[in-house]
Structures are given as C-alpha cells and as structure tokens.
Protein backbone atom coordinates (compact mmCIF):
# COMPACT_ATOMS: atom_id res chain seq x y z
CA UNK A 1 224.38 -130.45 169.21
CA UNK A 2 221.84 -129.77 166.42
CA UNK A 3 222.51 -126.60 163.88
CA UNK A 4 220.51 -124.69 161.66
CA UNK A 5 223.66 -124.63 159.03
CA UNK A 6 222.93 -124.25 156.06
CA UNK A 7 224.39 -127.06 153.63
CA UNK A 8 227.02 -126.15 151.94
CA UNK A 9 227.53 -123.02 153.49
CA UNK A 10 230.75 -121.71 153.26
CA UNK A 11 232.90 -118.21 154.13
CA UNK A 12 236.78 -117.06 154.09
CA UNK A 13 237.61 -113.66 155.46
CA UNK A 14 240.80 -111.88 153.86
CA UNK A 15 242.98 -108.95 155.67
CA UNK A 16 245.32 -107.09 153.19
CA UNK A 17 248.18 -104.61 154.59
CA UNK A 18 249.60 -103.68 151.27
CA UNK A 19 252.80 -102.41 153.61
CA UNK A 20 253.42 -106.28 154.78
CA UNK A 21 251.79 -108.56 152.87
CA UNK A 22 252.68 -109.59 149.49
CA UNK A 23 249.35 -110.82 148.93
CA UNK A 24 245.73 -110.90 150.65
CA UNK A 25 245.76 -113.68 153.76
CA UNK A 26 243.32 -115.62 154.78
CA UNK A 27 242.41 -114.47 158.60
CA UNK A 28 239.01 -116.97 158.76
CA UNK A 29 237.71 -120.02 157.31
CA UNK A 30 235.29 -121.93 157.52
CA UNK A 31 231.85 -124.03 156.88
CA UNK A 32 228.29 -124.86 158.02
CA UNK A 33 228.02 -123.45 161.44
CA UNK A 34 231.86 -122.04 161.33
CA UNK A 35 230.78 -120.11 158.05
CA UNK A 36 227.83 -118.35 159.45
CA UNK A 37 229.65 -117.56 162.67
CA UNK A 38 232.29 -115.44 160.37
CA UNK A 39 229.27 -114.30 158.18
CA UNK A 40 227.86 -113.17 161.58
CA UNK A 41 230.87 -111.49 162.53
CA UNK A 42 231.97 -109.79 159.61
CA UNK A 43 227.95 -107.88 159.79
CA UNK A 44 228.19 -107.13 163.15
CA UNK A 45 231.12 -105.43 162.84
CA UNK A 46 230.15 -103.78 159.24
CA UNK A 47 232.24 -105.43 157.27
CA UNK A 48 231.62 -105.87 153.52
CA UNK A 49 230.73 -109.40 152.40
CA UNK A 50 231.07 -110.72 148.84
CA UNK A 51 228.69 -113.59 147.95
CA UNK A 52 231.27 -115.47 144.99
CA UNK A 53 230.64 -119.28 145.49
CA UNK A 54 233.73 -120.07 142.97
CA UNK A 55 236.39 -118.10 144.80
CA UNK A 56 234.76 -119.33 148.05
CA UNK A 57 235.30 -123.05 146.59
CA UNK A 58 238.73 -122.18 146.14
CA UNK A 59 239.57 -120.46 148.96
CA UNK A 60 238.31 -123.11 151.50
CA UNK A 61 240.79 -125.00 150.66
CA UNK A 62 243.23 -123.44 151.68
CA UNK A 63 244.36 -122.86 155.42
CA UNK A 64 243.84 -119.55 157.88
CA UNK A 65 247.32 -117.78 157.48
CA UNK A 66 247.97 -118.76 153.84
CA UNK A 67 248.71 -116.13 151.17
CA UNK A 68 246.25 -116.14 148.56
CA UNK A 69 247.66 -118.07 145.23
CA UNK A 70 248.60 -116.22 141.94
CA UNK A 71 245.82 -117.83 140.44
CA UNK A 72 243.27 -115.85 142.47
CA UNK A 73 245.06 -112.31 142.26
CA UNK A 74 242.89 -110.67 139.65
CA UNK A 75 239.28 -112.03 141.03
CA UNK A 76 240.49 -110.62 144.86
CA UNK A 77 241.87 -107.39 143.17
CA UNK A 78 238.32 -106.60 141.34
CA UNK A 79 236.37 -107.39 144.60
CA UNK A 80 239.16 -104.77 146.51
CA UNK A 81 238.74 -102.37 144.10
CA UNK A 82 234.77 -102.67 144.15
CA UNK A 83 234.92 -102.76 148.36
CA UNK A 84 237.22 -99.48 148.13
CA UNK A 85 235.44 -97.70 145.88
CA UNK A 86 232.37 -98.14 148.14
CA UNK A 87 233.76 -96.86 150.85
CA UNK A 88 235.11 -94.07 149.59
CA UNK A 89 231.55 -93.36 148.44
CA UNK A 90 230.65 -93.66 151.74
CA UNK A 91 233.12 -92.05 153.24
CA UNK A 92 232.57 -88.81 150.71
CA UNK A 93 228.59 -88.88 151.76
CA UNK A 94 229.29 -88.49 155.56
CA UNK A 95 232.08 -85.52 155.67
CA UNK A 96 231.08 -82.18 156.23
C-alpha cells in the first residue's frame, strides 16, 4: 500500500493527570503514516499540537505507556504551561 507520508515525519501524544501520574505518559507514538494519523487525530478533536522536532526525536524512542524521563521534565513543563495558558485565554474569551 502506497502513502503520502511524509519522510521523517514523526508525532508522540502525552496525557498528564497530575492526581495519578508522577509524570506526563506517552498515550501515542508514532511515524510516517502512524504520525500523521495522531497528527490527524489530535486536530480533529482540537487538540493543541506542538511542532518541537528535538523532543519529538527523543520521545519516539520511547514506548506508548512510558513515563516521560527526568531529562525531559522542564521542556514538557514549558510546553504545559504555554498549552494552559492558552486555554485559559480561551476559555476567558467565551464566558459570559
């Protein structure tokens, strides 16, 4: 079956329940076709997506269900902080 991948193409999705989870988990993973399936995914369901091809090289890597390292706390934790503070800029335009 022919693609229309792009090479090197590559995408990890992270869920974070700062109740459970000691760090950020990887939920998807993934590259070529897999990567723009997530990519796909994560806009059709409005979900903010951070283009950072070093993380990315890192974070493929590892496998769906791992913990994020140490080594990658503070570069997750400034992309967090970004996504939160643009929703809550969102979030603040839409209320009443």
């Amino acid at each position: 079956m022919k693609t229309n991948s792009k090479p090197g193409s590559q995408a990890a999705a992270l869920k974070y329940d700062p109740e459970r989870d000691n760090a950020p988990i990887i939920s998807a993973l993934g590259t070529g076709y897999v990567a723009e399936k997530i990519i796909e995914s994560a806009e059709e369901h409005n979900i903010p997506i951070v283009e950072d091809k070093s993380l990315s090289d890192v974070l493929v890597k590892l496998s769906v269900g791992d913990a994020i390292p140490p080594k990658l706390y503070e570069a997750v934790a400034q992309i967090l902080v970004f996504l939160s503070q643009k929703d809550s800029e969102f979030h603040s335009r839409i209320k009443p």
